[in-house]
N, C-alpha and C. Protein backbone atom coordinates (compact mmCIF):
# COMPACT_ATOMS: atom_id res chain seq x y z
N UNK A 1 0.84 -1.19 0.00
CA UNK A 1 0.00 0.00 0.00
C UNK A 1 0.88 1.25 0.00
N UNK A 2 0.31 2.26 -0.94
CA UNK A 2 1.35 2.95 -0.81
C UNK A 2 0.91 4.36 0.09
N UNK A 3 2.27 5.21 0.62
CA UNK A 3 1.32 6.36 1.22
C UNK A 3 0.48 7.15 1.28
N UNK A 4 0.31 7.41 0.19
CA UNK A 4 -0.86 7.85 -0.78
C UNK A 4 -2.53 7.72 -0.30
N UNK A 5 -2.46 6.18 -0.59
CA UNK A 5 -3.70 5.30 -0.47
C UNK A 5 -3.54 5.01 0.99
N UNK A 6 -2.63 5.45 1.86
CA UNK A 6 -3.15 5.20 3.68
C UNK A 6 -3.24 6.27 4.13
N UNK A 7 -3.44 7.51 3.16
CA UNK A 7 -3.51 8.67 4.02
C UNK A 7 -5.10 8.77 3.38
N UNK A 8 -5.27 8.29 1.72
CA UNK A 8 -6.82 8.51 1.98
C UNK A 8 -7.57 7.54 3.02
N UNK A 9 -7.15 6.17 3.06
CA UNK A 9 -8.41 5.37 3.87
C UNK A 9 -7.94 6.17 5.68
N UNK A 10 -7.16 6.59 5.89
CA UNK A 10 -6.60 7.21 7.68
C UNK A 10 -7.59 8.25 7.41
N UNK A 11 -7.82 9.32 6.33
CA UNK A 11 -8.66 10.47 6.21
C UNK A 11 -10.19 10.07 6.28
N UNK A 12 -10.52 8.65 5.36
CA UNK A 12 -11.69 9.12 5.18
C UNK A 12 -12.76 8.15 6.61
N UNK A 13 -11.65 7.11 6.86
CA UNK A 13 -12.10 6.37 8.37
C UNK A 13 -12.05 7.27 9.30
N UNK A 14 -11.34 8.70 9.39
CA UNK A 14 -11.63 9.48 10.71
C UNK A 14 -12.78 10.32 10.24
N UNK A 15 -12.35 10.70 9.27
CA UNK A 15 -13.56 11.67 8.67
C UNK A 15 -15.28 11.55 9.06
N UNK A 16 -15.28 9.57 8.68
CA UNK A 16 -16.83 9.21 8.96
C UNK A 16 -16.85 9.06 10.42
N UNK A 17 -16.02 8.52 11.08
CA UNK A 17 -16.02 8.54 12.70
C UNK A 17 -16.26 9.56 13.61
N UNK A 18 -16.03 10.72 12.85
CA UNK A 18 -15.82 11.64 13.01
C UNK A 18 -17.82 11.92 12.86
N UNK A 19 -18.12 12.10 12.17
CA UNK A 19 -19.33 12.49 11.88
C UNK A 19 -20.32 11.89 12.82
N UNK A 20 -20.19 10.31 12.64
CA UNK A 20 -20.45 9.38 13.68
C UNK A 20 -20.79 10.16 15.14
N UNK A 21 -19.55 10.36 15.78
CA UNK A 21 -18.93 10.73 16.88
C UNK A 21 -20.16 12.16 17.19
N UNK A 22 -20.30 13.23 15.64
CA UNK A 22 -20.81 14.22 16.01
C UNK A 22 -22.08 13.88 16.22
N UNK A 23 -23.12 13.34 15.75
CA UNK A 23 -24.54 12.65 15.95
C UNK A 23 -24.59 12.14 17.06
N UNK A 24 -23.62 11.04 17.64
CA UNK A 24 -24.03 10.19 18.40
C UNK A 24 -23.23 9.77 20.02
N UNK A 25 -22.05 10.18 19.95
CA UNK A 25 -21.07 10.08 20.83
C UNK A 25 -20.61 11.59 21.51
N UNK A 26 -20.42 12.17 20.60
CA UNK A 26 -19.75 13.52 21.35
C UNK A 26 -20.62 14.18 23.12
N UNK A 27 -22.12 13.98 22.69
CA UNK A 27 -22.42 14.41 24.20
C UNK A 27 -22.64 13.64 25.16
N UNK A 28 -22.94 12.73 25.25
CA UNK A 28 -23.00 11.19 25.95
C UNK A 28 -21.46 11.16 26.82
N UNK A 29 -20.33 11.22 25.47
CA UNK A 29 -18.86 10.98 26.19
C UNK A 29 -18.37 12.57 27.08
N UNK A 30 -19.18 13.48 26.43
CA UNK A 30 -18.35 14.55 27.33
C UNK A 30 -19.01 14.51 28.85
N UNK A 31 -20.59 14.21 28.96
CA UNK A 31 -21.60 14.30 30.12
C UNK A 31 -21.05 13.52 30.97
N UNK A 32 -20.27 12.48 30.51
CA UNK A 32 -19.88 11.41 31.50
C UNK A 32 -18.29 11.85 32.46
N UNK A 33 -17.62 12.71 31.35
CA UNK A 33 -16.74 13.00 31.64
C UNK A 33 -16.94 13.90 32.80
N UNK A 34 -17.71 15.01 32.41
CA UNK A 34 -17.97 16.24 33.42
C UNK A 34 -18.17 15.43 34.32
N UNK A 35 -18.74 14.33 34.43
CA UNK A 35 -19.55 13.89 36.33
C UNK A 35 -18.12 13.52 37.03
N UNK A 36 -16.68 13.22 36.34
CA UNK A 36 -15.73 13.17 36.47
C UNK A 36 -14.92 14.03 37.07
N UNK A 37 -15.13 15.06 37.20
CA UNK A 37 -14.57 16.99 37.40
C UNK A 37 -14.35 16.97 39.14
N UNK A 38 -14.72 16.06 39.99
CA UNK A 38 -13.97 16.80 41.17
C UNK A 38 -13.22 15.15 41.70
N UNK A 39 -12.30 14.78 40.46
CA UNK A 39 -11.86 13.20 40.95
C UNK A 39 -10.08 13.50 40.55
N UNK A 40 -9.31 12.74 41.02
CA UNK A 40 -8.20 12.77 41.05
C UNK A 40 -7.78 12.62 39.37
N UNK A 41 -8.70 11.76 38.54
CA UNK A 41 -8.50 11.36 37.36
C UNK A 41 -8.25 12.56 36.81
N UNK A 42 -9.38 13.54 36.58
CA UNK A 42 -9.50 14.78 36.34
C UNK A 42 -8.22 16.01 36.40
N UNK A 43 -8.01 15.66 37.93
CA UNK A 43 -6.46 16.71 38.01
C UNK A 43 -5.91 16.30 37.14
N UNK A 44 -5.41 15.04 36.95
CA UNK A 44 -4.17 14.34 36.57
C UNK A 44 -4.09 15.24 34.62
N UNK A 45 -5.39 14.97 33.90
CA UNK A 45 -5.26 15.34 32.79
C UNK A 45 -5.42 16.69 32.82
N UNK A 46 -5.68 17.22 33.54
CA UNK A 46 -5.43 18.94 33.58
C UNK A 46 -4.05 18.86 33.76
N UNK A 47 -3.19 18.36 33.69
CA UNK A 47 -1.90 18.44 33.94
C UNK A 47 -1.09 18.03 32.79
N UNK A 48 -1.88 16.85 31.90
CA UNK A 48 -1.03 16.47 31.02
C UNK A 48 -1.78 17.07 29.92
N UNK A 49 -2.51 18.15 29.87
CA UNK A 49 -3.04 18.95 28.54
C UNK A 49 -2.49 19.96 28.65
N UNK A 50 -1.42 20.03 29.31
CA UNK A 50 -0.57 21.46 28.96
C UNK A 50 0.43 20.64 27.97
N UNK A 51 0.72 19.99 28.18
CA UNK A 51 1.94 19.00 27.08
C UNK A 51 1.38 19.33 25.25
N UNK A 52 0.03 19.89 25.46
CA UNK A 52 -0.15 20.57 24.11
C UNK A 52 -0.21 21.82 23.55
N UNK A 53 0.33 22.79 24.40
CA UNK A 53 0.10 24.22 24.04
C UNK A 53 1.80 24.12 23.14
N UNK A 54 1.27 24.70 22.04
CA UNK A 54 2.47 24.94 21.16
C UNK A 54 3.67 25.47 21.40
N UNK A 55 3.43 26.84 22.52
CA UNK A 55 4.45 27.59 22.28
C UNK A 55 5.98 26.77 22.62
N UNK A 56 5.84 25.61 23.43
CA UNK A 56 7.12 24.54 23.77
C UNK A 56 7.93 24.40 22.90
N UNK A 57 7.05 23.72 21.73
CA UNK A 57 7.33 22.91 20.28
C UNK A 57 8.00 24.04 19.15
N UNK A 58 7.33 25.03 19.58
CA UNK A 58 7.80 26.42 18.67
C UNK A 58 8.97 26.62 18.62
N UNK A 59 9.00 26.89 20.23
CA UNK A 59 10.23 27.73 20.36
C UNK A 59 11.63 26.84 20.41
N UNK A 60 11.53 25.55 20.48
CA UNK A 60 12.20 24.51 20.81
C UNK A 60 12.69 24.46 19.38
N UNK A 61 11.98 24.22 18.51
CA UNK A 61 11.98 24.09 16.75
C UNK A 61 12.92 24.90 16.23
N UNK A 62 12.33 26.11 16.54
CA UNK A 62 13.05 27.53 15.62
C UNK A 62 14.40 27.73 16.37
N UNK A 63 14.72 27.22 17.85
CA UNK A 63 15.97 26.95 18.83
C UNK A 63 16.93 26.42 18.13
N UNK A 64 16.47 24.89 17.82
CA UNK A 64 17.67 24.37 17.34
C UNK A 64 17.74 24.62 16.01
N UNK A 65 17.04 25.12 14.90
CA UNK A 65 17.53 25.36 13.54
C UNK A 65 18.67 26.68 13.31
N UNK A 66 18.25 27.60 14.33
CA UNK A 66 19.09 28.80 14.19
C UNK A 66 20.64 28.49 14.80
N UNK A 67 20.58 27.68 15.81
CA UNK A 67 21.76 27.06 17.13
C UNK A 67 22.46 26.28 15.80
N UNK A 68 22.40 25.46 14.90
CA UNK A 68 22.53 24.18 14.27
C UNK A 68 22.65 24.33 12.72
N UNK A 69 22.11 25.38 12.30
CA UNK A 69 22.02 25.48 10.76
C UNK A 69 23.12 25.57 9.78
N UNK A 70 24.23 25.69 10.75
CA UNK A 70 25.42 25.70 10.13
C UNK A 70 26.35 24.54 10.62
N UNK A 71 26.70 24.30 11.58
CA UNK A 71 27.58 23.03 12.33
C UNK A 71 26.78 21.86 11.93
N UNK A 72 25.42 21.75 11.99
CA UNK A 72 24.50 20.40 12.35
C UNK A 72 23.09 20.66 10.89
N UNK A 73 23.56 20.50 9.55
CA UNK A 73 22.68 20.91 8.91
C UNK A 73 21.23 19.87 9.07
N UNK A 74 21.25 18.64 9.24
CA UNK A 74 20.14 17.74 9.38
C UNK A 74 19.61 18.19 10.64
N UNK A 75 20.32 18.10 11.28
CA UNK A 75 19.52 18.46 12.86
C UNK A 75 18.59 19.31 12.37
N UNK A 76 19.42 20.59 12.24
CA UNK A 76 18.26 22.09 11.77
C UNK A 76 17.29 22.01 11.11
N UNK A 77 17.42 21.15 9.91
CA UNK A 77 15.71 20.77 9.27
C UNK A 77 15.22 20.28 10.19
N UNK A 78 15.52 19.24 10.95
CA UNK A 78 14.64 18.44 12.24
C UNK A 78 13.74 19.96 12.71
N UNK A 79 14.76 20.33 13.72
CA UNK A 79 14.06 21.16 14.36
C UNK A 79 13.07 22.78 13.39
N UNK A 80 13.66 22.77 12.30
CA UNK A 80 12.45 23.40 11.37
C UNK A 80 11.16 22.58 11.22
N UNK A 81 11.61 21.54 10.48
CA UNK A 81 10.16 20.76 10.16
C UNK A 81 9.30 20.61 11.80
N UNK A 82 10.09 20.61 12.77
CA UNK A 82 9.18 20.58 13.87
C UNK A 82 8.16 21.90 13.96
N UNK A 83 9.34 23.03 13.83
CA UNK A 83 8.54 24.76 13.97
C UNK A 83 7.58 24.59 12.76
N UNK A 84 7.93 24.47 12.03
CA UNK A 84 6.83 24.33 10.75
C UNK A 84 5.74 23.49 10.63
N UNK A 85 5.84 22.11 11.13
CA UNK A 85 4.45 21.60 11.29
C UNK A 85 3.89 22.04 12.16
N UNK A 86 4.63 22.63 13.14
CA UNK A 86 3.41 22.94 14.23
C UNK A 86 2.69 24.34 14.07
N UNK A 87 3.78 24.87 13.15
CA UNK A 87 3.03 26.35 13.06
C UNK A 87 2.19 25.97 11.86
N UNK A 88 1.98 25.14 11.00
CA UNK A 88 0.89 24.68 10.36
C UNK A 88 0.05 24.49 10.65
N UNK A 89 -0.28 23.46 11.32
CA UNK A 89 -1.06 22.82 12.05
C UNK A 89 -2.19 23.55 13.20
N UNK A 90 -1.41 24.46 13.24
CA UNK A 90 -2.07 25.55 14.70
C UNK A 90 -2.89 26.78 14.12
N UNK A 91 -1.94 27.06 12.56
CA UNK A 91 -2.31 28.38 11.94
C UNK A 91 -4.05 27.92 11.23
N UNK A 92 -3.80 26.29 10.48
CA UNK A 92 -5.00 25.83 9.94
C UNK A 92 -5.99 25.57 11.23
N UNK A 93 -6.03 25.15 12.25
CA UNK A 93 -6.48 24.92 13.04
C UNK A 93 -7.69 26.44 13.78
N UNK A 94 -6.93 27.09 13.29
CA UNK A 94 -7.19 28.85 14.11
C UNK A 94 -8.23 28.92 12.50
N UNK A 95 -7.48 28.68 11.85
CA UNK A 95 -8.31 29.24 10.12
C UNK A 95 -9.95 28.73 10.34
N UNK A 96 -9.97 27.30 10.60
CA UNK A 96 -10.66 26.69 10.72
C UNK A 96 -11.86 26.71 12.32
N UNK A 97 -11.25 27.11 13.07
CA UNK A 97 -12.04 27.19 14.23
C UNK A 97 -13.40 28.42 13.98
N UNK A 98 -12.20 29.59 13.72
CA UNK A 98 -13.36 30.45 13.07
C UNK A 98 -14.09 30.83 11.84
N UNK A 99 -14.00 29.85 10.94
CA UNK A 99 -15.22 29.68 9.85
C UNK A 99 -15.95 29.15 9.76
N UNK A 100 -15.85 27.67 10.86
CA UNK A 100 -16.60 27.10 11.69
C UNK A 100 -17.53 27.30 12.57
N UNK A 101 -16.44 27.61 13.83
CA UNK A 101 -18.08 28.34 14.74
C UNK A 101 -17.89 27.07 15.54
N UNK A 102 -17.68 26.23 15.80
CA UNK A 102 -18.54 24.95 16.55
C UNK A 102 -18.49 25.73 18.18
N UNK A 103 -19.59 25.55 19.18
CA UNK A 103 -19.90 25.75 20.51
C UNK A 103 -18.79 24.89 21.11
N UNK A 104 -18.50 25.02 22.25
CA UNK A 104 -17.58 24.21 22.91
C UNK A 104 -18.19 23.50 24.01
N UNK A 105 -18.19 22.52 24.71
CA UNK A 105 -18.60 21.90 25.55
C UNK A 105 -19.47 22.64 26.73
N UNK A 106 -18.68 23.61 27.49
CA UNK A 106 -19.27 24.86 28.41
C UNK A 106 -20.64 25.28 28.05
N UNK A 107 -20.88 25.54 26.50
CA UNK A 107 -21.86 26.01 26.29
C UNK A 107 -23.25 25.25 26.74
N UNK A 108 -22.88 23.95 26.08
CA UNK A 108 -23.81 22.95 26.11
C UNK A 108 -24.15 22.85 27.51
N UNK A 109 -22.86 22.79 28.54
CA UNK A 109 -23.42 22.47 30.02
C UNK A 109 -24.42 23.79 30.24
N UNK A 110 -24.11 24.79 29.89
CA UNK A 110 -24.63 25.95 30.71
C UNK A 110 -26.02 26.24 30.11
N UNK A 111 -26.19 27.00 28.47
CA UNK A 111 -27.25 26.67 28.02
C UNK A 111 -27.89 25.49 26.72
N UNK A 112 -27.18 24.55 26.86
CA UNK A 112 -27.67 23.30 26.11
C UNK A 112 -27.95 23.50 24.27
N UNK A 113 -26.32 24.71 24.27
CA UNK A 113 -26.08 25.09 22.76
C UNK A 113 -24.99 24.04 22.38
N UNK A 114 -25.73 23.54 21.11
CA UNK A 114 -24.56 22.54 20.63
C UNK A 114 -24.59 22.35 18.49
N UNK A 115 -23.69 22.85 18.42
CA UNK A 115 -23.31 22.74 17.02
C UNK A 115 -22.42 24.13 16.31
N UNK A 116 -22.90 24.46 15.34
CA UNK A 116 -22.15 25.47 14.53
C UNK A 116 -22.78 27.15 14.46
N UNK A 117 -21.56 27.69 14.46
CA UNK A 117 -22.23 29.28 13.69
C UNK A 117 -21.34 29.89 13.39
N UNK A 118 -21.46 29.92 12.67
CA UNK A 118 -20.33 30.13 11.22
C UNK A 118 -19.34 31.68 11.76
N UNK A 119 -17.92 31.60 11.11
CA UNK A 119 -17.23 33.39 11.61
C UNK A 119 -17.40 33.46 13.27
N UNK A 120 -16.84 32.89 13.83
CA UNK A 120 -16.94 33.34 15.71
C UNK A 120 -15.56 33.21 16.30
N UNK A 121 -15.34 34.20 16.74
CA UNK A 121 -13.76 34.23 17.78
C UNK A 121 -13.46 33.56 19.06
N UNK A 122 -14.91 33.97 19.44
CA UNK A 122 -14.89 33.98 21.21
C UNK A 122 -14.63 32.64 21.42
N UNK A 123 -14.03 32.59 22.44
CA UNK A 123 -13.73 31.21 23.17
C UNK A 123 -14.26 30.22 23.03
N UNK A 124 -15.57 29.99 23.18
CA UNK A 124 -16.59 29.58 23.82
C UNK A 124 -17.13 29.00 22.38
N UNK A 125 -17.14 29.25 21.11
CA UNK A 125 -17.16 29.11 19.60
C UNK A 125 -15.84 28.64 19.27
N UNK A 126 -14.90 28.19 19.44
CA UNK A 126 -13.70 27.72 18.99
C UNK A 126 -13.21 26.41 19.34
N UNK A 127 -14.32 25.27 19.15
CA UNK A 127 -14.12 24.15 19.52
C UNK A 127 -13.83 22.97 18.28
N UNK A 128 -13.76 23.57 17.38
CA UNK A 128 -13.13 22.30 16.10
C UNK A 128 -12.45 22.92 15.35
N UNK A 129 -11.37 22.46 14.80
CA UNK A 129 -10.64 21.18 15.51
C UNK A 129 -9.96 21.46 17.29
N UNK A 130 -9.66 20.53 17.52
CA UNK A 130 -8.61 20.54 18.90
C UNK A 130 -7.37 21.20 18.62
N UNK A 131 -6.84 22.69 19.12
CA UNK A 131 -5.67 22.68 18.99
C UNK A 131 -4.70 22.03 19.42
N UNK A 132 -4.63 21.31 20.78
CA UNK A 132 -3.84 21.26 21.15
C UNK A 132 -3.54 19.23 20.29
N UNK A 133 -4.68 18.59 20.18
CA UNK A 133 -4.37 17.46 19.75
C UNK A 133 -3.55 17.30 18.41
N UNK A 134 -3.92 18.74 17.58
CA UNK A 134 -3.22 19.08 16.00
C UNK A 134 -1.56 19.31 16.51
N UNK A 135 -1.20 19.74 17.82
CA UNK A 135 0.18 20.14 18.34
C UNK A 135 0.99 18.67 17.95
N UNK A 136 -0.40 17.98 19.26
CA UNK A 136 0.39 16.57 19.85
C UNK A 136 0.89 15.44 18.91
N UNK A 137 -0.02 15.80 17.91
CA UNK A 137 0.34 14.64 16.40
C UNK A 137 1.32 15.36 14.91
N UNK A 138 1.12 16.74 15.41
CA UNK A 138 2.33 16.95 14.58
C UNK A 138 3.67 17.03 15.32
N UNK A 139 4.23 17.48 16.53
CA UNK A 139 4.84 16.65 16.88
C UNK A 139 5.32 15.32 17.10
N UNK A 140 4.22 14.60 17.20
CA UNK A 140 4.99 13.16 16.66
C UNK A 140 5.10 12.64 16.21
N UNK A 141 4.53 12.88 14.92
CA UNK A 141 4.61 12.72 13.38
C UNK A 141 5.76 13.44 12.97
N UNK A 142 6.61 14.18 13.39
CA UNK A 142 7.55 14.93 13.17
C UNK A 142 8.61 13.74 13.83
N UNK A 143 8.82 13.84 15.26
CA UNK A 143 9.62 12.90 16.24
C UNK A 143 10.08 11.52 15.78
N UNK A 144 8.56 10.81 14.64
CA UNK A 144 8.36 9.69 13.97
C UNK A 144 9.18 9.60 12.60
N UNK A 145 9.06 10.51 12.20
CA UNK A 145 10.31 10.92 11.13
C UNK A 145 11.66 10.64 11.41
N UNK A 146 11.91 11.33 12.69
CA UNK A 146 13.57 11.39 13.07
C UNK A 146 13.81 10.21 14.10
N UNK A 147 12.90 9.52 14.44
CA UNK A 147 12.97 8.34 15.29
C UNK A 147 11.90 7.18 15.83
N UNK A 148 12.12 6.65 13.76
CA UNK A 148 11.01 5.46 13.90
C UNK A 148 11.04 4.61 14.93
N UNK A 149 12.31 4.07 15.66
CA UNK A 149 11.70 2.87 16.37
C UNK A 149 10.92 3.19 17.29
N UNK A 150 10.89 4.45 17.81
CA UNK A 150 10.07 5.01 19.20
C UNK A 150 8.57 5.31 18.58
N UNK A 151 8.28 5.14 17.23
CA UNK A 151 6.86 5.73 16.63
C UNK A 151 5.81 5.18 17.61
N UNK A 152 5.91 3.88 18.58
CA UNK A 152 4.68 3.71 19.18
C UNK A 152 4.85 4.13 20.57
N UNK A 153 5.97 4.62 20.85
CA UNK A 153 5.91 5.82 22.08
C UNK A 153 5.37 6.97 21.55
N UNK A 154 5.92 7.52 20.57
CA UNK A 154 5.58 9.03 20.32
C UNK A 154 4.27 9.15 20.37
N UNK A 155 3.04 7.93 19.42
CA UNK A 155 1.72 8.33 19.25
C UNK A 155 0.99 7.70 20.31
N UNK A 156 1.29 7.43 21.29
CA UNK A 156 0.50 7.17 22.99
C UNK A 156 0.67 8.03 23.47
N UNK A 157 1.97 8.93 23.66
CA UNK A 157 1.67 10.34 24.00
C UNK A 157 0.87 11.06 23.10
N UNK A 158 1.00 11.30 22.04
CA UNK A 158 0.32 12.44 21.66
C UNK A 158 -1.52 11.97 21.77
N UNK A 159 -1.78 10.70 21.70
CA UNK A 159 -2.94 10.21 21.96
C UNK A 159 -3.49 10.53 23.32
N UNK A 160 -2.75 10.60 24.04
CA UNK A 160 -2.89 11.06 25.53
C UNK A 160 -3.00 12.21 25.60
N UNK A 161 -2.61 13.04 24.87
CA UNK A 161 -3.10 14.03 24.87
C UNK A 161 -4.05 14.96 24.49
N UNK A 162 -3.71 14.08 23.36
CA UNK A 162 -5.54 14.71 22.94
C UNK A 162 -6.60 14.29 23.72
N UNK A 163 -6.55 12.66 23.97
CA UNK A 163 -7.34 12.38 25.16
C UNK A 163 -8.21 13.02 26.45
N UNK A 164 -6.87 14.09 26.63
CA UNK A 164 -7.25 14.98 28.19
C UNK A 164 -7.58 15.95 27.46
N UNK A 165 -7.91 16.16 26.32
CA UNK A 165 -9.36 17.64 25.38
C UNK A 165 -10.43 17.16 26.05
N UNK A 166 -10.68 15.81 25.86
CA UNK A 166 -11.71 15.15 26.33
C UNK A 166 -12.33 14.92 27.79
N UNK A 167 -11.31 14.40 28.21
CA UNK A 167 -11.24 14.26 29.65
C UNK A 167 -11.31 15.17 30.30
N UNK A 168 -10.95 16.94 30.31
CA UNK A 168 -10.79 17.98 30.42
C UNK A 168 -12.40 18.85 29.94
N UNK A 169 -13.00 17.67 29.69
CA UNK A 169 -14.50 18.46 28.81
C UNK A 169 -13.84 19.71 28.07
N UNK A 170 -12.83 20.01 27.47
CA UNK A 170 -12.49 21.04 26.79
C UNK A 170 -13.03 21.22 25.00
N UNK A 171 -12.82 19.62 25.09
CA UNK A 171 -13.66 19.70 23.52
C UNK A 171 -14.67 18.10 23.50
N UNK A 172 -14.92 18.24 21.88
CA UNK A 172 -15.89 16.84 22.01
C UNK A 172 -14.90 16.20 21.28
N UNK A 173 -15.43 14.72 20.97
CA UNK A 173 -14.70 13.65 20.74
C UNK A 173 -14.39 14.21 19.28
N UNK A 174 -15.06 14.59 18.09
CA UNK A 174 -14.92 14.47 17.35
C UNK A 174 -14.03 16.01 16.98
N UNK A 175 -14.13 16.45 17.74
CA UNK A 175 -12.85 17.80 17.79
C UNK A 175 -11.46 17.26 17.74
N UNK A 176 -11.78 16.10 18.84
CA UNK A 176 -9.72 15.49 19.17
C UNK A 176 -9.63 15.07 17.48
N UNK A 177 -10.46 14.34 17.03
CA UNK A 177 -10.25 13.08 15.88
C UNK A 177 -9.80 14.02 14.72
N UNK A 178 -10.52 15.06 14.67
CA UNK A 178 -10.07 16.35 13.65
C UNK A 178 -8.75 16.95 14.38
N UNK A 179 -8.71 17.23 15.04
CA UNK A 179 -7.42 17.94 15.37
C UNK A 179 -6.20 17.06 14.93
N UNK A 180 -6.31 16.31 15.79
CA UNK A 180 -5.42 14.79 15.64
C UNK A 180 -5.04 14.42 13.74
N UNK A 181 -6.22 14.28 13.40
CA UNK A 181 -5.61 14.09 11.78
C UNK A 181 -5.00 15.09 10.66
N UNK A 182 -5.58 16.30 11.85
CA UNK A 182 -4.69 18.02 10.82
C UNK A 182 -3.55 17.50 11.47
N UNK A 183 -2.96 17.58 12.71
CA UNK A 183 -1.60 17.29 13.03
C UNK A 183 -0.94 16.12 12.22
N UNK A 184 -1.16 15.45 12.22
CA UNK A 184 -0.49 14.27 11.56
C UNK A 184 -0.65 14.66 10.00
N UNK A 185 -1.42 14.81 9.56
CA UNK A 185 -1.49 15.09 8.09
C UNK A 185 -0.52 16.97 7.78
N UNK A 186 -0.48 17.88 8.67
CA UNK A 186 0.49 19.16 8.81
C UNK A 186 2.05 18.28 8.08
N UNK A 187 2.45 17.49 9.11
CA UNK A 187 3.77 17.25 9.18
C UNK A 187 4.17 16.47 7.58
N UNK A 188 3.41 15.02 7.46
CA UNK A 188 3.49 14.41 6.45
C UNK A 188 3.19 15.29 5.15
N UNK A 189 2.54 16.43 4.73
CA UNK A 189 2.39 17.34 3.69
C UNK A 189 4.28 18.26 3.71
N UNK A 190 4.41 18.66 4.48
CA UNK A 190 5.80 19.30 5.08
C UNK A 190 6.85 18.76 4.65
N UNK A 191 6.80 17.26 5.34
CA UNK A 191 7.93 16.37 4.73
C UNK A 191 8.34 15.97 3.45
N UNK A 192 7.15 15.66 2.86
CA UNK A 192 7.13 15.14 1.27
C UNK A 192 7.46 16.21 0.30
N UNK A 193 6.82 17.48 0.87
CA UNK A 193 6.87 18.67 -0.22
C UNK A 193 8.36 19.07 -0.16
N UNK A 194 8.78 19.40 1.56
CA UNK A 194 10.12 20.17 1.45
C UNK A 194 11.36 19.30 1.95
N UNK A 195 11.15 18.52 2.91
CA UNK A 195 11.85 17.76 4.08
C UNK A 195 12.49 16.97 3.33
N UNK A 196 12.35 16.13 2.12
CA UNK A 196 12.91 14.91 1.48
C UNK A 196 13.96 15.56 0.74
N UNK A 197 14.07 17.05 0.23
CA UNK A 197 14.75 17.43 -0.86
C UNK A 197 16.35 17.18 -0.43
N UNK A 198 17.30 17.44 -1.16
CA UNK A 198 18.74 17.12 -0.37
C UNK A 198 19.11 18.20 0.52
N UNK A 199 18.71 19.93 -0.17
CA UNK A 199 18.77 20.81 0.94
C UNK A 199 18.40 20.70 2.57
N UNK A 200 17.21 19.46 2.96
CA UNK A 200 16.40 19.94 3.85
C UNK A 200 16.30 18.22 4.40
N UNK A 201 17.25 17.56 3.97
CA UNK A 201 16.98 15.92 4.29
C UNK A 201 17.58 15.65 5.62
N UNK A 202 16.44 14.80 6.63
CA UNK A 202 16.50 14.82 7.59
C UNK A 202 17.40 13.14 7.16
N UNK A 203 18.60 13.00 8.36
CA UNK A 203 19.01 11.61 8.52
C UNK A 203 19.59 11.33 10.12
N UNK A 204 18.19 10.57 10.42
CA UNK A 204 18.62 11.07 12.28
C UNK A 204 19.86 10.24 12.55
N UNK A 205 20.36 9.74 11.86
CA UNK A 205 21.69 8.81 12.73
C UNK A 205 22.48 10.56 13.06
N UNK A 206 22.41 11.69 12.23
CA UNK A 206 23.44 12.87 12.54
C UNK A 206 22.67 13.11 13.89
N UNK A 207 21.40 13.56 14.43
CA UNK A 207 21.16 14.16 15.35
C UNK A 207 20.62 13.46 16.23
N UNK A 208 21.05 12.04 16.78
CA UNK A 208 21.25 11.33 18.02
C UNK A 208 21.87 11.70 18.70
């Protein structure tokens, strides 16, 4: 199979799950979650959903390409293609939140608003995709690049993290599943277009 043909059936199996998820799962799984909110479980993923705010991955990225771009040329794409998927990933993510509209979980608890309205900034309207799950999978879709054998460490974390969107009632299920597949799909567009060329070719045996 080639990559091609596993990025359409990965797209179009989240895509319908996804839809799935919006009909039938998204409020059921968040209601259950909220009854969750004064339990130890609860702290715990308020703790590991900071592991998705970008600015880490950013600044870490654009760190080592500038530190490296001359002594360590592979490294420096590493740590570009990292700044770059994630600033992809976050920028489409923002594009998308507000042409969207989707209500965010809060709403629903408070006045039992749930779906879309199209052009909205406010907080409270900025619930699809997940940013922070688009972070967690282009990071390790990035990480997965420079260090396949760890690929089924990298995507239990980042799964975990999107996880605690959920767990966190911060978004609905089908927010993580979208977020999650812009991240992973950010990086793999990145790589193929620029990352493979000889200017920009990552070969992690240099930056072990």
């Amino acid at each position: 199979m080639t990559a091609r043909h596993y990025w359409i059936i990965a797209s179009t199996t989240t895509l319908l799950f996804g839809l799935l998820s919006y009909f039938f799962l998204d409020i059921p799984t968040t209601l259950w979650f909220a009854s969750l909110k004064e339990t130890g479980f609860y702290r715990s993923f308020k703790l590991i959903t900071r592991m998705g705010e970008s600015q880490w991955y950013l600044a870490a990225g654009l760190l080592c390409y500038l530190l490296l771009r001359k002594a360590k040329p592979s490294a420096a794409s590493a740590g570009l293609l990292l700044f770059s998927s994630v600033a992809l990933s976050g920028l489409s993510a923002d594009l998308i939140k507000f042409l969207l509209g989707r209500a965010r979980p809060k709403l629903y608890f408070r006045e039992a608003i749930y779906g879309f309205d199209f052009f909205r900034l406010e907080h409270a309207w900025i619930s699809f995709p997940s940013g922070h799950s688009a972070t967690a999978f282009s990071v390790a879709s990035t990480l997965c690049l420079l260090f396949p054998r760890y690929r089924i460490v990298f995507f239990l974390w980042a799964t975990l993290i999107a996880f605690s969107r959920i767990a966190t009632t911060q978004h609905y299920l089908s927010d993580v599943l979208a977020g999650s597949l812009l991240g992973a799909a950010s990086t793999a567009f990145l790589y193929h277009r620029y990352f493979k060329t000889p200017s920009h070719a990552l070969i992690p045996s240099t930056i072990r």
